[in-house]
PDB file of N, CA and C in Angstrom:
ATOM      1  N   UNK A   1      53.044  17.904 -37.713  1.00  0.00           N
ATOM      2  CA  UNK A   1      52.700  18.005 -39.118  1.00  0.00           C
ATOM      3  C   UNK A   1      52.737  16.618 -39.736  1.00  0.00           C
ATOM      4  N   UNK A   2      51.906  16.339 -40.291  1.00  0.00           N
ATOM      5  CA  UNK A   2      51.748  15.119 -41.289  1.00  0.00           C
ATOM      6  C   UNK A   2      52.702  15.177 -42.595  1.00  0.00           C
ATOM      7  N   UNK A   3      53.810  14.304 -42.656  1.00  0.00           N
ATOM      8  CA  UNK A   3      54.563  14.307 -43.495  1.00  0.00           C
ATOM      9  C   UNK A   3      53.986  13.697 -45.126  1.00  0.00           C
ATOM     10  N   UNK A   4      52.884  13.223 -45.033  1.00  0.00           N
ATOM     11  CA  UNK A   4      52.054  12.385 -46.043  1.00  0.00           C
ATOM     12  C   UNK A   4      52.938  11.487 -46.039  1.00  0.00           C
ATOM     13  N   UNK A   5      52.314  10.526 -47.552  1.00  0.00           N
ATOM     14  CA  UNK A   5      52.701   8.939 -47.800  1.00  0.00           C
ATOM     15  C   UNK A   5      54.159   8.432 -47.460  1.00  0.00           C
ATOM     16  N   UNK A   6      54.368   7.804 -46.981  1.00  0.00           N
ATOM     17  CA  UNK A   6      56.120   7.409 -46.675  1.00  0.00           C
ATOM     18  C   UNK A   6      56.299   5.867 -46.934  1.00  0.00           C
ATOM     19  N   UNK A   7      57.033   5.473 -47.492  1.00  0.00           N
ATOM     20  CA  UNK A   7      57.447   4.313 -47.834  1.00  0.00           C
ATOM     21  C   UNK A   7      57.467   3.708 -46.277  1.00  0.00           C
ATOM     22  N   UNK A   8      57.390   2.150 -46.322  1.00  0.00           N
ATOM     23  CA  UNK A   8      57.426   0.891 -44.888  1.00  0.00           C
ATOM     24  C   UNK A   8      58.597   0.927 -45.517  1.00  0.00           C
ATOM     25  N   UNK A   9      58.805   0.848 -43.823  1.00  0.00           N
ATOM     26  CA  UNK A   9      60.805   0.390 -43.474  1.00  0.00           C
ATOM     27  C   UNK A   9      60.550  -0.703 -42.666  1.00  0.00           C
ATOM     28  N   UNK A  10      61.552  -1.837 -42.579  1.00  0.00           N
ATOM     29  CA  UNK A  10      60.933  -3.007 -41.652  1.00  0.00           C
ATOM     30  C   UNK A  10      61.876  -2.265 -40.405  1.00  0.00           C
ATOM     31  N   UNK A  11      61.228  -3.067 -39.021  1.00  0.00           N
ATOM     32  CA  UNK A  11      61.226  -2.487 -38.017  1.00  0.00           C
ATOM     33  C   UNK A  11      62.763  -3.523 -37.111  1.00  0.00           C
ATOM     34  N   UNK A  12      63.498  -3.051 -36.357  1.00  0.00           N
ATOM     35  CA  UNK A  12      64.241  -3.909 -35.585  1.00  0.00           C
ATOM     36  C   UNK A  12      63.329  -4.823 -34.257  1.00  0.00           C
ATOM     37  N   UNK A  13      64.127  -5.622 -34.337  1.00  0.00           N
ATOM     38  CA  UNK A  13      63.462  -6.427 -33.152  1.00  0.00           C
ATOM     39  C   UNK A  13      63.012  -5.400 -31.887  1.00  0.00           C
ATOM     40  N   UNK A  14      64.050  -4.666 -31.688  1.00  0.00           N
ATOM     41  CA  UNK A  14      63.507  -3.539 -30.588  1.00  0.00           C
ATOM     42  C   UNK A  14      62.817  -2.573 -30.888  1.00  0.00           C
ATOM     43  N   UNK A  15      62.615  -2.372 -32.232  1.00  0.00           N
ATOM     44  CA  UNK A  15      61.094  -1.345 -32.448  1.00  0.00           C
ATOM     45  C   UNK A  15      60.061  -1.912 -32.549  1.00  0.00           C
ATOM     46  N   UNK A  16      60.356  -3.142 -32.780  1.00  0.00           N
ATOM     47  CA  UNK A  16      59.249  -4.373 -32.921  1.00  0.00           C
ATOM     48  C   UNK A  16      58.668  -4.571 -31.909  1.00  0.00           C
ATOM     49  N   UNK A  17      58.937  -4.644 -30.959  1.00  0.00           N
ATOM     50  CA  UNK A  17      58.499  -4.745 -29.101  1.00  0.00           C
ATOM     51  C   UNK A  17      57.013  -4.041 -28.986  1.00  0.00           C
ATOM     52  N   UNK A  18      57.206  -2.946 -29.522  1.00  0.00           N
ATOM     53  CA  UNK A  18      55.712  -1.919 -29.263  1.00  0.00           C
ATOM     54  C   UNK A  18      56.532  -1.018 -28.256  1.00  0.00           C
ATOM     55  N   UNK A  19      55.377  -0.809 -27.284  1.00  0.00           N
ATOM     56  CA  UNK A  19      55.005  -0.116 -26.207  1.00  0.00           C
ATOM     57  C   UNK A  19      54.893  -1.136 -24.915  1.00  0.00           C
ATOM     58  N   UNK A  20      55.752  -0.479 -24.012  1.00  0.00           N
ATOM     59  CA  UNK A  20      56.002  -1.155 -22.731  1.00  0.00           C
ATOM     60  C   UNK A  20      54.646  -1.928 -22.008  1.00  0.00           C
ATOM     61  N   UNK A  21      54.639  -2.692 -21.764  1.00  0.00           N
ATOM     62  CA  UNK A  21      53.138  -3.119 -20.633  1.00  0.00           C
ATOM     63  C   UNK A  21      53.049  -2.343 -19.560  1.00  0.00           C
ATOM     64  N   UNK A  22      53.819  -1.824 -19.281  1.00  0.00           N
ATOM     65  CA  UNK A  22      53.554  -0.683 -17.858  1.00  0.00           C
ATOM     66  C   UNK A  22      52.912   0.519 -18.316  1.00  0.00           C
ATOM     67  N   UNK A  23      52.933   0.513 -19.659  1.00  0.00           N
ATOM     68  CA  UNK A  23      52.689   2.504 -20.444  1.00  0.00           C
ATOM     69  C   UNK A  23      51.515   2.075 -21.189  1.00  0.00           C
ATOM     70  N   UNK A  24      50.819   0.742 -21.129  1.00  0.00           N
ATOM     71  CA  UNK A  24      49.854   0.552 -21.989  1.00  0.00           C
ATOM     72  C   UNK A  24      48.220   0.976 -21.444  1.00  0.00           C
ATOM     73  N   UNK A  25      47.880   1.227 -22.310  1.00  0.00           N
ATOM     74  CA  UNK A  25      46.215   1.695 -21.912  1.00  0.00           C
ATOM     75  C   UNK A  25      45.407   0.160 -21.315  1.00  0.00           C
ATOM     76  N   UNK A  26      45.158   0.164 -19.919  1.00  0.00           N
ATOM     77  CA  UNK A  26      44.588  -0.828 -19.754  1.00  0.00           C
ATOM     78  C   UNK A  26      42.771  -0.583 -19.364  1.00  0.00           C
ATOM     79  N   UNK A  27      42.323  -1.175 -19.048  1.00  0.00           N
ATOM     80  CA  UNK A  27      40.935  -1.575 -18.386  1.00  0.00           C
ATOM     81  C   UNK A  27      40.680  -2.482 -16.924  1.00  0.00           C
ATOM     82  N   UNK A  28      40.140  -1.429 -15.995  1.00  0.00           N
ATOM     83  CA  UNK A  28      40.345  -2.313 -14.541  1.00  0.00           C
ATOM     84  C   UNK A  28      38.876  -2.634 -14.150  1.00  0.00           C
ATOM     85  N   UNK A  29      38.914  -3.390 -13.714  1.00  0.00           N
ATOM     86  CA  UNK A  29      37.332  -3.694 -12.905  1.00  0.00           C
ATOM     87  C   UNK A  29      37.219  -3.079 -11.667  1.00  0.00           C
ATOM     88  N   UNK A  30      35.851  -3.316 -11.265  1.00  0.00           N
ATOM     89  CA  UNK A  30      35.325  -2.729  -9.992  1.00  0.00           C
ATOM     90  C   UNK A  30      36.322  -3.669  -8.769  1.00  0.00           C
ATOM     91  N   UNK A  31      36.591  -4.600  -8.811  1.00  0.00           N
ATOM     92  CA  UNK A  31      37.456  -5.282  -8.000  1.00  0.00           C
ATOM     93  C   UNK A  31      39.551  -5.200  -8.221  1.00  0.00           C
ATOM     94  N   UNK A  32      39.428  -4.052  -9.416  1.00  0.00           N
ATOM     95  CA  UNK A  32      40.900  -3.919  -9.730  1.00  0.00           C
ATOM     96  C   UNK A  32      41.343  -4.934 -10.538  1.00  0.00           C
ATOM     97  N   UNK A  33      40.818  -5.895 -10.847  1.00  0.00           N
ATOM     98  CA  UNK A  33      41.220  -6.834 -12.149  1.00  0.00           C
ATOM     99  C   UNK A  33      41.494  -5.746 -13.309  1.00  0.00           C
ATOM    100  N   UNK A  34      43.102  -6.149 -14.137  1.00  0.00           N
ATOM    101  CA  UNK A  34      42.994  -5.324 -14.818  1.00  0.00           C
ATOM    102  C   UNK A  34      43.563  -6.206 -16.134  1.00  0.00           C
ATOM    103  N   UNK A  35      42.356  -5.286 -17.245  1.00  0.00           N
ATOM    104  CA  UNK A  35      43.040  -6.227 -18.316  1.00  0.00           C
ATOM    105  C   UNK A  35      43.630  -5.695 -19.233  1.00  0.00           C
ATOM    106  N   UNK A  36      43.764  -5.981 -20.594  1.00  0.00           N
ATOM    107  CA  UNK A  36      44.644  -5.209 -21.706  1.00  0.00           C
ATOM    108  C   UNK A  36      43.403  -5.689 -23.073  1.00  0.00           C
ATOM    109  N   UNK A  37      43.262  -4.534 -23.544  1.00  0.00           N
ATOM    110  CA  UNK A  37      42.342  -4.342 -24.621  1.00  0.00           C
ATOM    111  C   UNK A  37      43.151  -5.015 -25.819  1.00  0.00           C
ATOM    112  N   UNK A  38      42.268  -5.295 -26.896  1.00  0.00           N
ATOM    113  CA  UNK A  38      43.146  -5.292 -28.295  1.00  0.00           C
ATOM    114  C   UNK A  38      42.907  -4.237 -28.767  1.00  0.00           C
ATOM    115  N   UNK A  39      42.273  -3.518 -28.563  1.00  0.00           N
ATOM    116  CA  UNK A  39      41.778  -1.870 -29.216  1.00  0.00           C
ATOM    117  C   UNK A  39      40.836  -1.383 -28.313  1.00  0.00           C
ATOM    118  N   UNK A  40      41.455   0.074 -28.669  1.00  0.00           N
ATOM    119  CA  UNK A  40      40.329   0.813 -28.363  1.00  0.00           C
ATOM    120  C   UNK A  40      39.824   1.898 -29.259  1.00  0.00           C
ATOM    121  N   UNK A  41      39.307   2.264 -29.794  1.00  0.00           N
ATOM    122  CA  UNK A  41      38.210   3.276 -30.625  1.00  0.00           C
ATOM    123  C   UNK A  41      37.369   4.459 -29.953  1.00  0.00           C
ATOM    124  N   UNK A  42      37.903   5.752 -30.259  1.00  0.00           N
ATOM    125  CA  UNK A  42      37.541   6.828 -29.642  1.00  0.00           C
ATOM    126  C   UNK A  42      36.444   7.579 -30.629  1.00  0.00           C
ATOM    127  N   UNK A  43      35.478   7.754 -30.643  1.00  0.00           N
ATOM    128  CA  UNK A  43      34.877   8.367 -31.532  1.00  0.00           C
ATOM    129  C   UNK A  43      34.023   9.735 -30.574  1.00  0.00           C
ATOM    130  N   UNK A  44      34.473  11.128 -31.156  1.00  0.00           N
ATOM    131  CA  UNK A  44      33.418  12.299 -31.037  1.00  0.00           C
ATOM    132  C   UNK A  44      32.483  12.418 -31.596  1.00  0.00           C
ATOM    133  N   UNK A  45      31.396  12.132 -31.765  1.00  0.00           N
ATOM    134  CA  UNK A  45      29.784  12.797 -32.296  1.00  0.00           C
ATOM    135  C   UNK A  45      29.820  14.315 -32.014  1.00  0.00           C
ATOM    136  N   UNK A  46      29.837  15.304 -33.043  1.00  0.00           N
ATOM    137  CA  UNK A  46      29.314  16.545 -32.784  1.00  0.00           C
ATOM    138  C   UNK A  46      27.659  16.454 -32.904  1.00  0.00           C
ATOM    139  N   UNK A  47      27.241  17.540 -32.511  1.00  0.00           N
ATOM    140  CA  UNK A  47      25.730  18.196 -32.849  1.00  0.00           C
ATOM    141  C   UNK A  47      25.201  19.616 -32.998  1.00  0.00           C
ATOM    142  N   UNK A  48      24.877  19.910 -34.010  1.00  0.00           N
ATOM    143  CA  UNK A  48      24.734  21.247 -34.343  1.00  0.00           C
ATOM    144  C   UNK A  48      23.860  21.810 -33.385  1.00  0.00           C
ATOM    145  N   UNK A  49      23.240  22.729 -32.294  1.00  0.00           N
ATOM    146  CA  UNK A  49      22.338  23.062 -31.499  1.00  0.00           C
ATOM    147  C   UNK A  49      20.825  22.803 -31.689  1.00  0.00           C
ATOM    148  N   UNK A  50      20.335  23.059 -32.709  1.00  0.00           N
ATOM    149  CA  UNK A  50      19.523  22.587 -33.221  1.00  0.00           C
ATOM    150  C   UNK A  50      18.915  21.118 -33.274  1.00  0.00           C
ATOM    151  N   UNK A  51      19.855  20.403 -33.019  1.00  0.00           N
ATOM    152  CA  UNK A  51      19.897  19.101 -33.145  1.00  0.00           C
ATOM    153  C   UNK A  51      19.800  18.318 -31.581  1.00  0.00           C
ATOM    154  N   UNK A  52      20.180  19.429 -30.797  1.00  0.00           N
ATOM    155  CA  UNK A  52      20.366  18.348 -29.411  1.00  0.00           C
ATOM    156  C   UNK A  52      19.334  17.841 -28.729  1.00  0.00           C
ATOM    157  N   UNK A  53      18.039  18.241 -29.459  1.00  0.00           N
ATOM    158  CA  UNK A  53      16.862  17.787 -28.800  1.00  0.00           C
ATOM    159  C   UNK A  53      16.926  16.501 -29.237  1.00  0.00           C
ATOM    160  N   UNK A  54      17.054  16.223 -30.646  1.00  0.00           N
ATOM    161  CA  UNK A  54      17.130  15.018 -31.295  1.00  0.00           C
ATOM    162  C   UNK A  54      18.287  14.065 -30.596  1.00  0.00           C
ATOM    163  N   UNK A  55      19.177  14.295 -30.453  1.00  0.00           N
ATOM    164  CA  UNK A  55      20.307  13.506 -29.732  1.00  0.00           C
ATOM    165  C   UNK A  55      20.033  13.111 -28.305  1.00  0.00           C
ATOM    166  N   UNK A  56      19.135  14.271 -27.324  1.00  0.00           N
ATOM    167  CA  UNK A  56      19.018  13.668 -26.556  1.00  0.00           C
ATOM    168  C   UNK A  56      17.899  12.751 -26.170  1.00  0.00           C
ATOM    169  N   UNK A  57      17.719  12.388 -27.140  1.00  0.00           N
ATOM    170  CA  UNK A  57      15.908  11.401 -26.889  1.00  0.00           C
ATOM    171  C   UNK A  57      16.986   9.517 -26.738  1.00  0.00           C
ATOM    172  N   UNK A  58      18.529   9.968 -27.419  1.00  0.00           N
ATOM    173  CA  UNK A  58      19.329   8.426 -26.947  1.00  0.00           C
ATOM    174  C   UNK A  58      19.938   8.831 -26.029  1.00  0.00           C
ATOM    175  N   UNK A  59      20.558   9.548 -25.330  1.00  0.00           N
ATOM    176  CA  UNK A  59      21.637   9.680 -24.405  1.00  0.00           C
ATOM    177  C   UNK A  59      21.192  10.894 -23.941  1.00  0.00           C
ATOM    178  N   UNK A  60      21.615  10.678 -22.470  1.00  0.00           N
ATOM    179  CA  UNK A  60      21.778  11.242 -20.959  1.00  0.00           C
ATOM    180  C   UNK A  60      22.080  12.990 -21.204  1.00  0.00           C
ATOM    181  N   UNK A  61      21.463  13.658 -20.799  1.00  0.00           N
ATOM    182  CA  UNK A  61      22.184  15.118 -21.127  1.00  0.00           C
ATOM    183  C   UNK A  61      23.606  15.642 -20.320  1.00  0.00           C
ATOM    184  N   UNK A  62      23.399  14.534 -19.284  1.00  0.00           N
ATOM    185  CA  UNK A  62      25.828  14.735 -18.916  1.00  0.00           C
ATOM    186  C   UNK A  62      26.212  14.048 -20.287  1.00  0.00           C
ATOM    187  N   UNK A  63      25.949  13.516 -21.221  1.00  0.00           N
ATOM    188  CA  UNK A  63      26.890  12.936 -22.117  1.00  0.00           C
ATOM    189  C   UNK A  63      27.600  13.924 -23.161  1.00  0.00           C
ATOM    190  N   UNK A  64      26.069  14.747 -23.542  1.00  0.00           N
ATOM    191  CA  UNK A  64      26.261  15.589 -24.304  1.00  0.00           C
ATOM    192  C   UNK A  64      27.107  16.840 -24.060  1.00  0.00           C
ATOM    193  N   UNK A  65      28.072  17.394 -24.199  1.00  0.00           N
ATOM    194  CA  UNK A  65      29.011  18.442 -23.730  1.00  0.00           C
ATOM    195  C   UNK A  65      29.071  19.264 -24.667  1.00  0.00           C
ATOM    196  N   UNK A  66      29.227  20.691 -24.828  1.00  0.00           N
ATOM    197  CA  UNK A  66      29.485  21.806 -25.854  1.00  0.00           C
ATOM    198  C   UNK A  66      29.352  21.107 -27.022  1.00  0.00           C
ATOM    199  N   UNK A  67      28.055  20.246 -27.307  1.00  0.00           N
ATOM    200  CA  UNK A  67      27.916  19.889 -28.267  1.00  0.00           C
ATOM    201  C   UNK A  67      28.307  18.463 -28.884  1.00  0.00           C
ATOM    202  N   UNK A  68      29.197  17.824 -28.138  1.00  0.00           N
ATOM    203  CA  UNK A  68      29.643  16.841 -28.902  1.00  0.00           C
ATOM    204  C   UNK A  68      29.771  15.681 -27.419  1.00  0.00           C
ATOM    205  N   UNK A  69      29.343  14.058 -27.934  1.00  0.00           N
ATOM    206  CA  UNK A  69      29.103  13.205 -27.874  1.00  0.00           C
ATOM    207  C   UNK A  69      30.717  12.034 -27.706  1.00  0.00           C
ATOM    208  N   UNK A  70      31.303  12.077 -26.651  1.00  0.00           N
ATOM    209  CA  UNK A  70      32.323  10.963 -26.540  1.00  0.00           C
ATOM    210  C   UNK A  70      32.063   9.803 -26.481  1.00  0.00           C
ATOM    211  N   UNK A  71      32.141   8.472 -27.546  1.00  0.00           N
ATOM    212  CA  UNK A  71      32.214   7.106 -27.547  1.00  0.00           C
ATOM    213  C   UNK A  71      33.379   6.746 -27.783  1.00  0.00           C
ATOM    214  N   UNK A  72      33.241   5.106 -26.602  1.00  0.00           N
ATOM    215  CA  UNK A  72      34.728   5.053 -26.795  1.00  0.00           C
ATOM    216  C   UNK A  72      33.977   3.265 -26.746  1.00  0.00           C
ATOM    217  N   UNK A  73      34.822   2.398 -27.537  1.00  0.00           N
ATOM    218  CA  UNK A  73      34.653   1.196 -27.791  1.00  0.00           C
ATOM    219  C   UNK A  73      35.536   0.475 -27.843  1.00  0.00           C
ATOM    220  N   UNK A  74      35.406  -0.868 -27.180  1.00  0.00           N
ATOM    221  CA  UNK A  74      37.092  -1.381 -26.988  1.00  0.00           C
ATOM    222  C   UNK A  74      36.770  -3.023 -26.660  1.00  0.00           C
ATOM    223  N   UNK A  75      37.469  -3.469 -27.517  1.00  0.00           N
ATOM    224  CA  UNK A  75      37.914  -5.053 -28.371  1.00  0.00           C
ATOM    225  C   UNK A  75      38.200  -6.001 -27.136  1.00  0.00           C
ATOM    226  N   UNK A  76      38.248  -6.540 -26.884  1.00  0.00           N
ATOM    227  CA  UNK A  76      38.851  -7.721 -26.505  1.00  0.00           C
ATOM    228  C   UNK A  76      39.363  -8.841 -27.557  1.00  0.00           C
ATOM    229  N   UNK A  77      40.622  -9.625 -27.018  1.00  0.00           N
ATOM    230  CA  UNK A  77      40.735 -10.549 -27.916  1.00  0.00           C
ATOM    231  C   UNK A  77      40.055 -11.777 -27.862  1.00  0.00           C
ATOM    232  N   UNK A  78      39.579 -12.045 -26.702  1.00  0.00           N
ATOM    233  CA  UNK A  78      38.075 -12.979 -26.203  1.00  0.00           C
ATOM    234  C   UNK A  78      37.170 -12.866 -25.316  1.00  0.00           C
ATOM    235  N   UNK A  79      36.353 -13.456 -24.870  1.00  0.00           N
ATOM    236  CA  UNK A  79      35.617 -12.852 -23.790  1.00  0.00           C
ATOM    237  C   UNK A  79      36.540 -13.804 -22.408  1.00  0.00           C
ATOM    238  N   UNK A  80      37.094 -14.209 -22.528  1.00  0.00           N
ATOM    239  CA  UNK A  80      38.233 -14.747 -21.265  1.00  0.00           C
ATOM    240  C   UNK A  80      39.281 -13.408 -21.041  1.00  0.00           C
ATOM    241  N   UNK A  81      39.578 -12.828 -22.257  1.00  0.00           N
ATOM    242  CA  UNK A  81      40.324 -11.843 -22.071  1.00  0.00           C
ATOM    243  C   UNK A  81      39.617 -10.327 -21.656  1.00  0.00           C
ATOM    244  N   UNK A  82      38.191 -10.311 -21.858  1.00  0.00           N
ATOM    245  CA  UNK A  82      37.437  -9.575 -21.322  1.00  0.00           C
ATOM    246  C   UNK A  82      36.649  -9.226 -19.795  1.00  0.00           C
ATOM    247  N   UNK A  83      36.281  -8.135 -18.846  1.00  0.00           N
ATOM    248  CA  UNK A  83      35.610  -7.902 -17.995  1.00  0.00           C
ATOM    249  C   UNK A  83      34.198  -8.309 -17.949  1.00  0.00           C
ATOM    250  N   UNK A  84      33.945  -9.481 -16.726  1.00  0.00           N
ATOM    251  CA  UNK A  84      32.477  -9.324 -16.832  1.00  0.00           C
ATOM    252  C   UNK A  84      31.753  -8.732 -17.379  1.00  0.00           C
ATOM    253  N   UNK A  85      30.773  -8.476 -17.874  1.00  0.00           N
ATOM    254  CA  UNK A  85      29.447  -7.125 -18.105  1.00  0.00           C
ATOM    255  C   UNK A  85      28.225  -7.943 -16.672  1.00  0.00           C
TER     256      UNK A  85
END
């Protein structure tokens, strides 16, 4: 449940840490190089049925699933810190 608006509490040095580097969402290459994103961005596209003809004239019909469209987009903090393309 969403508690709504809550006042910032400052954080201790050990809440400050984050999330472990072993538990973090990474990105590996085809050769197992693996790196660490600055973000990642999950976005669902739905589509009403009607519509999937239109949707699929951009994307693949495996993309499209019971309707809805998974994009996922993800940051680097440079392209040194990024995977080939």
């Amino acid at each position: 449940m969403n508690p709504g608006p809550v006042a910032l509490q400052p954080l201790s040095p050990d809440e400050a840490q984050g999330v472990p580097r072993e538990i973090q969402l990474t990105v590996h290459d085809a050769s197992g190089q693996v790196y660490l994103p600055l973000q990642v961005w999950l976005q669902e596209v739905r589509y009403e049925p009607a519509q999937y003809e239109i949707a699929l004239r951009e994307i693949s019909a495996e993309a499209l699933l019971d309707g809805s469209v998974w994009c996922v987009f993800v940051v680097f903090a440079s392209a040194i810190d990024a995977p080939a393309t």
